[in-house]
PDB file of N, CA and C in Angstrom:
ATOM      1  N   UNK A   1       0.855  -1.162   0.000  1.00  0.00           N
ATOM      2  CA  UNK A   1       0.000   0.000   0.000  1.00  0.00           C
ATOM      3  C   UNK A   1       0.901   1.225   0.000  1.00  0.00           C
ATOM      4  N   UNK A   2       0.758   1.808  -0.888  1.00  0.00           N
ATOM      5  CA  UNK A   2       2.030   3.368  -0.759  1.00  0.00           C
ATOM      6  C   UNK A   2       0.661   3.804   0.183  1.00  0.00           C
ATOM      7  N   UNK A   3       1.503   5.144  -0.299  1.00  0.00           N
ATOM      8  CA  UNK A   3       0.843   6.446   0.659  1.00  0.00           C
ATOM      9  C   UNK A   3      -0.407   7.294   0.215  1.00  0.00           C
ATOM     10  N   UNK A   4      -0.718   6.806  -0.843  1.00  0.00           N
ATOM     11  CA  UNK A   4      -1.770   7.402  -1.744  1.00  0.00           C
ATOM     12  C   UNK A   4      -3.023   6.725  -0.790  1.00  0.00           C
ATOM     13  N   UNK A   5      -2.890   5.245  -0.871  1.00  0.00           N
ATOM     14  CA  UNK A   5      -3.901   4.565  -0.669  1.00  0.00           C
ATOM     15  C   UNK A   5      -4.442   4.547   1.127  1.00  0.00           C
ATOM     16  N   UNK A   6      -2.710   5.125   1.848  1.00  0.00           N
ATOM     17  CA  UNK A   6      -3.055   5.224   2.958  1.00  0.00           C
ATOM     18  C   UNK A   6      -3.584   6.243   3.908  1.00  0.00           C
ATOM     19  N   UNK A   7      -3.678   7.707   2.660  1.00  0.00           N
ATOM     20  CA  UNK A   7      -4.405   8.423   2.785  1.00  0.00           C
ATOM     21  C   UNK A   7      -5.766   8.317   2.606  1.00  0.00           C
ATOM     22  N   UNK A   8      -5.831   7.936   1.387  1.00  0.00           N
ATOM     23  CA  UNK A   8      -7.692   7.639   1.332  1.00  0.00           C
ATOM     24  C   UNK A   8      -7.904   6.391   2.221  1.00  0.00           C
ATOM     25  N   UNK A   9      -7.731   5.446   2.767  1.00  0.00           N
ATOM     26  CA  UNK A   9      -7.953   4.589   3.714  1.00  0.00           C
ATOM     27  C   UNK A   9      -8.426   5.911   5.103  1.00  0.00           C
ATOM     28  N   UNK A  10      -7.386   6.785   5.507  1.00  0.00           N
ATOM     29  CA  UNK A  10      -7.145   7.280   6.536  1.00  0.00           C
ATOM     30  C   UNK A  10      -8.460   8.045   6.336  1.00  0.00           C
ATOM     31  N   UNK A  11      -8.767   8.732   5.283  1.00  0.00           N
ATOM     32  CA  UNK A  11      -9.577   9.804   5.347  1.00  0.00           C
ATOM     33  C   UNK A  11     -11.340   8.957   5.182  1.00  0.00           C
ATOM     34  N   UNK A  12     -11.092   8.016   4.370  1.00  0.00           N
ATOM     35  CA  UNK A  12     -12.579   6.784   4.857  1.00  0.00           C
ATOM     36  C   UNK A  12     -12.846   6.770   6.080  1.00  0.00           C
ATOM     37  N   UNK A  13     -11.738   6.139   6.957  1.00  0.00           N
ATOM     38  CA  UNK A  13     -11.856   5.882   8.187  1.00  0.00           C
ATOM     39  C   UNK A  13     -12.508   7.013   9.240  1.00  0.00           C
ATOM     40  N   UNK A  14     -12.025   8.036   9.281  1.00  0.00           N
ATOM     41  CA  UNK A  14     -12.284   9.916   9.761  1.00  0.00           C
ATOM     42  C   UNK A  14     -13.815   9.946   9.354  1.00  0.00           C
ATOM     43  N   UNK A  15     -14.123   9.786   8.083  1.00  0.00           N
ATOM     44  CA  UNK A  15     -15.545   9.541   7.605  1.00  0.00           C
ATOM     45  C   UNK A  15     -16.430   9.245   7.891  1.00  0.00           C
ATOM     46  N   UNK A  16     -15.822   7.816   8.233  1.00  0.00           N
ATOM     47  CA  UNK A  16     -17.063   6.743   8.766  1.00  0.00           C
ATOM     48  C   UNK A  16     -17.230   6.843  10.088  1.00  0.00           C
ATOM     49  N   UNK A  17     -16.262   7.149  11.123  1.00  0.00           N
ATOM     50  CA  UNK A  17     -16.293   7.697  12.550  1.00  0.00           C
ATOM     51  C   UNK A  17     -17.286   8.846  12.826  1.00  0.00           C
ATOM     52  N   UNK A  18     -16.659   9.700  12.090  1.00  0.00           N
ATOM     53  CA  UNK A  18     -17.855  11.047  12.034  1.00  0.00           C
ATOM     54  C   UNK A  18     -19.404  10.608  11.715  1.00  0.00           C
ATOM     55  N   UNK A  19     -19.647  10.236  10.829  1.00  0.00           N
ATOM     56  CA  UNK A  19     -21.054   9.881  10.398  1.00  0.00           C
ATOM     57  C   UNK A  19     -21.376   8.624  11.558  1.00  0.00           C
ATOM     58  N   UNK A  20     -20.795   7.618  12.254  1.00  0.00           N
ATOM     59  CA  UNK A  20     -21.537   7.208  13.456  1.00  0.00           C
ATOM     60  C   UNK A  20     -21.476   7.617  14.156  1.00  0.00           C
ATOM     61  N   UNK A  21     -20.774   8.661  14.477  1.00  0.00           N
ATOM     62  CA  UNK A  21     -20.591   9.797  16.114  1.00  0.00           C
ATOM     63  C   UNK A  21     -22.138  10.353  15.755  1.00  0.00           C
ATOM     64  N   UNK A  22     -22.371  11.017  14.419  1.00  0.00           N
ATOM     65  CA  UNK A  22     -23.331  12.015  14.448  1.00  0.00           C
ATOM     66  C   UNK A  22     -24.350  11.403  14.296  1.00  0.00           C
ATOM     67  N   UNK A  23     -24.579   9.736  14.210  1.00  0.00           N
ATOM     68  CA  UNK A  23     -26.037   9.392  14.385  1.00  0.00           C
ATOM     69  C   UNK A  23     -25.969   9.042  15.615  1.00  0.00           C
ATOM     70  N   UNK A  24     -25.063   8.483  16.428  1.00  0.00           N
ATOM     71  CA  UNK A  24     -25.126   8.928  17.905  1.00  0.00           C
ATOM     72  C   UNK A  24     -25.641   9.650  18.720  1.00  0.00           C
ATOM     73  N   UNK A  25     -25.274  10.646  18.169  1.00  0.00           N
ATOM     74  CA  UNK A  25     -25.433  12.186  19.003  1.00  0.00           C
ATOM     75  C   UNK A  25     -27.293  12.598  18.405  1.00  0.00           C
ATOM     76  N   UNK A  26     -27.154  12.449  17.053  1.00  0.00           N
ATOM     77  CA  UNK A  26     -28.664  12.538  16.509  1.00  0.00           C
ATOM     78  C   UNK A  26     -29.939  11.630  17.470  1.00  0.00           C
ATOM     79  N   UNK A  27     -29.236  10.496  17.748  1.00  0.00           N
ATOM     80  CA  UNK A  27     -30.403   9.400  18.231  1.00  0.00           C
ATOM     81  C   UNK A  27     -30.620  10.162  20.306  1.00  0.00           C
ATOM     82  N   UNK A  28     -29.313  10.600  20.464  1.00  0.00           N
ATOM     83  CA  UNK A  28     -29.770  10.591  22.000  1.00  0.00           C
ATOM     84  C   UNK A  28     -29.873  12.471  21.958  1.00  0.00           C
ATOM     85  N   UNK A  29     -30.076  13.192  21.098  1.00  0.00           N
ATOM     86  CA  UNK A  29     -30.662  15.098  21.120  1.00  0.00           C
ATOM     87  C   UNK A  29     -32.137  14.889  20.469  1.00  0.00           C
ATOM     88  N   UNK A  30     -32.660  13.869  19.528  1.00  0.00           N
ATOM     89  CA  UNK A  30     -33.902  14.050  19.257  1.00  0.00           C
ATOM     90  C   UNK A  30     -35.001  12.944  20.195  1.00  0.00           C
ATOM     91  N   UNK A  31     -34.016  11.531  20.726  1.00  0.00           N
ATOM     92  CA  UNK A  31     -34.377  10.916  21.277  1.00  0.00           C
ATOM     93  C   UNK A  31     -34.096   9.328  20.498  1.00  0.00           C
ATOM     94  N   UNK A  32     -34.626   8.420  21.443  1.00  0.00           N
ATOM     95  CA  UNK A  32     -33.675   6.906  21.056  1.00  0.00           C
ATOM     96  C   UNK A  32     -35.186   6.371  20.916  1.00  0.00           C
ATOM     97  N   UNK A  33     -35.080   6.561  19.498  1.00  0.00           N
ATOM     98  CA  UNK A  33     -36.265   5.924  18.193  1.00  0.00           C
ATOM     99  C   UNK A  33     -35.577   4.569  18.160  1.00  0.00           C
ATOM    100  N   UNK A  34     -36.174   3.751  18.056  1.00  0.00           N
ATOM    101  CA  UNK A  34     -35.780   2.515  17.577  1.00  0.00           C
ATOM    102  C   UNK A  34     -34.928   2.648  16.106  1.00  0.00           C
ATOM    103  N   UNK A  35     -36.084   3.061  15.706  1.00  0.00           N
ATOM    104  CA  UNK A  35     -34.508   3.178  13.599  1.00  0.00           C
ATOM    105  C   UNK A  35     -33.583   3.915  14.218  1.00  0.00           C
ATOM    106  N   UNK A  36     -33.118   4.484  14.592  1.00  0.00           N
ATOM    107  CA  UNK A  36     -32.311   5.125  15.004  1.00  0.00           C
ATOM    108  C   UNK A  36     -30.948   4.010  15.386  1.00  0.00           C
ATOM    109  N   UNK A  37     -31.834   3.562  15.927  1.00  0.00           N
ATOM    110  CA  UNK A  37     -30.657   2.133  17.327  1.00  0.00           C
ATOM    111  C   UNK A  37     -31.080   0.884  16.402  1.00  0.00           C
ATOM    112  N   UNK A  38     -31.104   0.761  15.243  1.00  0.00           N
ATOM    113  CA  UNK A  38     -31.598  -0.838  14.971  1.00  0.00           C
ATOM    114  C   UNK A  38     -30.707  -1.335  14.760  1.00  0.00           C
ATOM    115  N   UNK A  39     -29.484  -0.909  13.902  1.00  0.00           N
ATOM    116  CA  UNK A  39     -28.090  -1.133  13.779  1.00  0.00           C
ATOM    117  C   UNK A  39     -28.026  -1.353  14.641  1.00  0.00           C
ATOM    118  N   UNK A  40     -27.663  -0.661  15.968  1.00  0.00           N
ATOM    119  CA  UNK A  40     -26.440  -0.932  16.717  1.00  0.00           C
ATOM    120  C   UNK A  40     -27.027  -2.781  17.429  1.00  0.00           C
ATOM    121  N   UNK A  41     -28.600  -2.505  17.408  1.00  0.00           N
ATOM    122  CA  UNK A  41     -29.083  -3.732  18.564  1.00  0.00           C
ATOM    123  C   UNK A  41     -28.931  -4.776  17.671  1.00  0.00           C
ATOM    124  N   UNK A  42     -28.731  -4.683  16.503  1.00  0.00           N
ATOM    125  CA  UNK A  42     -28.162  -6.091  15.409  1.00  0.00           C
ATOM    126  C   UNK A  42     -27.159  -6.451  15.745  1.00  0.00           C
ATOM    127  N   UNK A  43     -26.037  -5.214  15.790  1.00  0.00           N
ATOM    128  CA  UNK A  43     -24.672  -5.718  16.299  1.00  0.00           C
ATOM    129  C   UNK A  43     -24.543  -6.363  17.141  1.00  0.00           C
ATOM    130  N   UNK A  44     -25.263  -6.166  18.667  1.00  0.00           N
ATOM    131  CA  UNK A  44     -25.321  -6.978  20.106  1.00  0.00           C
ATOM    132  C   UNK A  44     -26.394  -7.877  19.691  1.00  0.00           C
ATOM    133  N   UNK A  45     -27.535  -8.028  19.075  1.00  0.00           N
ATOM    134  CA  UNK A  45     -28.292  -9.240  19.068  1.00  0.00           C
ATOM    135  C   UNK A  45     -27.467  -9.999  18.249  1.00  0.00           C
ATOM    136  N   UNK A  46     -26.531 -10.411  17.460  1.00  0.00           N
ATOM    137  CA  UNK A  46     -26.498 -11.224  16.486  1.00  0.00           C
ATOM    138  C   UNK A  46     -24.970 -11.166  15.836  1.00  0.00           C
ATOM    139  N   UNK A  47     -24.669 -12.138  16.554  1.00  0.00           N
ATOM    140  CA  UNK A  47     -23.039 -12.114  16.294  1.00  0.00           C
ATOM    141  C   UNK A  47     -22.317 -12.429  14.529  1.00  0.00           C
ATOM    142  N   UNK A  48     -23.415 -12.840  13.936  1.00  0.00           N
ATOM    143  CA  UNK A  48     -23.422 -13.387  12.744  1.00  0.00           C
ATOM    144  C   UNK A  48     -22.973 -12.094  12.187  1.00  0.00           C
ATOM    145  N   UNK A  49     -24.089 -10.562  12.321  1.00  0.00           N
ATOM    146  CA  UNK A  49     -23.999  -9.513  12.000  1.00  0.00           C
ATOM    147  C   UNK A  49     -21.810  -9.171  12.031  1.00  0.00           C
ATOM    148  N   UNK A  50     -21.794  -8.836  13.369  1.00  0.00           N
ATOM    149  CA  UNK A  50     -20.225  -8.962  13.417  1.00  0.00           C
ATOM    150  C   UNK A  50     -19.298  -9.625  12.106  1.00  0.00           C
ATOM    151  N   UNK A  51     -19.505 -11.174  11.820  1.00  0.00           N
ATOM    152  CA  UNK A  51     -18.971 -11.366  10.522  1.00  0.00           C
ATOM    153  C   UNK A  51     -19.107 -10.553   9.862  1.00  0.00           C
ATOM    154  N   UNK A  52     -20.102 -10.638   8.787  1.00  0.00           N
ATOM    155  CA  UNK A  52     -20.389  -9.885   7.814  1.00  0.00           C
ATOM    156  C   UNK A  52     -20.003  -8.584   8.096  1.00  0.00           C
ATOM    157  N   UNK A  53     -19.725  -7.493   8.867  1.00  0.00           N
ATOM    158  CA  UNK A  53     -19.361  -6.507   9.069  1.00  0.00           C
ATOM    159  C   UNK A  53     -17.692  -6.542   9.024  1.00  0.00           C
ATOM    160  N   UNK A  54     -17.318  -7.679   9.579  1.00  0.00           N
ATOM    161  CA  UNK A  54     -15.869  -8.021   9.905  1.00  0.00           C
ATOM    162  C   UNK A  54     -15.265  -8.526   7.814  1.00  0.00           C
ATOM    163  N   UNK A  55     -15.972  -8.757   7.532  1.00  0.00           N
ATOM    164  CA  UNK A  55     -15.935  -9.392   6.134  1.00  0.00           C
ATOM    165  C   UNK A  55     -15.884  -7.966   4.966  1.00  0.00           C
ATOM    166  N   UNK A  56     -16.960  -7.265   4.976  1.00  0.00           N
ATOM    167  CA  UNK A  56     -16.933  -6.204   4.381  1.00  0.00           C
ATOM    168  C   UNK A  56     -15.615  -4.919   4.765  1.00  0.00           C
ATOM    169  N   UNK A  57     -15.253  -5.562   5.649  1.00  0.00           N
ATOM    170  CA  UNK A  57     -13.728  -4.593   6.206  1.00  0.00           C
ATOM    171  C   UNK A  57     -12.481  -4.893   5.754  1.00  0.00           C
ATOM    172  N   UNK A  58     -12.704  -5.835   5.473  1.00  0.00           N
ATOM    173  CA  UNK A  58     -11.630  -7.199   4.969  1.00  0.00           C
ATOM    174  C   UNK A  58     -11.369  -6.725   3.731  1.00  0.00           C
ATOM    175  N   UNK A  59     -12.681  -7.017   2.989  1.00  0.00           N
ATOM    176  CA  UNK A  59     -12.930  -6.969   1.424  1.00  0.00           C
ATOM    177  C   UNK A  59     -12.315  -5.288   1.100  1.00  0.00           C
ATOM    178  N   UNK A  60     -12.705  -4.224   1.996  1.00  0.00           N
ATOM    179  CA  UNK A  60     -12.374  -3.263   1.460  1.00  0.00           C
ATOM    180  C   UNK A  60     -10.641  -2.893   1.495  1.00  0.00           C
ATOM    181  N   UNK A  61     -10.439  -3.123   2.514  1.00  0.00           N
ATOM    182  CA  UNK A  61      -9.089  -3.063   2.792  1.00  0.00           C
ATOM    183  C   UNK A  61      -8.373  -3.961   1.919  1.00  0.00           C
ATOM    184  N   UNK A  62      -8.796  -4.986   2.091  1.00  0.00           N
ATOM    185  CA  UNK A  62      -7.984  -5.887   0.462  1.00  0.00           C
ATOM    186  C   UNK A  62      -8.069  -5.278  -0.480  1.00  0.00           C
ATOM    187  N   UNK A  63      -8.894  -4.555  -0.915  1.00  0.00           N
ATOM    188  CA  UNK A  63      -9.366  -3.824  -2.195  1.00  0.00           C
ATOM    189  C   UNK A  63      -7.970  -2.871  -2.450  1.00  0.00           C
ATOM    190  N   UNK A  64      -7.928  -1.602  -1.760  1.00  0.00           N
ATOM    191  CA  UNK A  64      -7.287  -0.898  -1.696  1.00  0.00           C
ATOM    192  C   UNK A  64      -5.492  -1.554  -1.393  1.00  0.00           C
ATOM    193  N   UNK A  65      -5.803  -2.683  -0.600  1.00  0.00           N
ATOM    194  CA  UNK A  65      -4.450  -3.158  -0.494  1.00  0.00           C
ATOM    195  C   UNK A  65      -3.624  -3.578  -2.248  1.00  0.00           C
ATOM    196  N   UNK A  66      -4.451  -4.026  -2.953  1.00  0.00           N
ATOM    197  CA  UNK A  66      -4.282  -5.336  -3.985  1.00  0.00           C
ATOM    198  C   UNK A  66      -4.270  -4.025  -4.878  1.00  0.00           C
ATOM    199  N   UNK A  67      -4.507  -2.948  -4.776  1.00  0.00           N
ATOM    200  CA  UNK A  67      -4.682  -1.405  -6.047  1.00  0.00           C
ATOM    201  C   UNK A  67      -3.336  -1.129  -6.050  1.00  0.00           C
TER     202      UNK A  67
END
């Protein structure tokens, strides 16, 4: 991976942090709606979820690795 790729990796990452901080912060200033939290209670109900999440992280990072 040069440095190209480990910038846009870096700046995905910054991305995707921000946008779940701010549905965070969205779900507990307007209030804790269920859509709001359905994600997260998939994550703790259902470890299966975890794979597939763990898989799609994989895949991307290989992606960018293998470029």
């Amino acid at each position: 991976m040069n440095r190209t790729d480990s910038v846009v990796l870096a700046i995905a990452g910054v991305i995707g942090a921000t946008v779940l901080a701010a549905v965070v912060v969205a779900a507990v200033v307007f209030g804790l709606e269920a859509s709001a939290l359905r994600p997260f209670t998939l994550l703790v109900r259902e470890p299966f979820a975890w794979i597939v999440v763990a898989a799609l992280v994989v895949a991307a990072v290989g992606n960018v690795y293998l470029e």
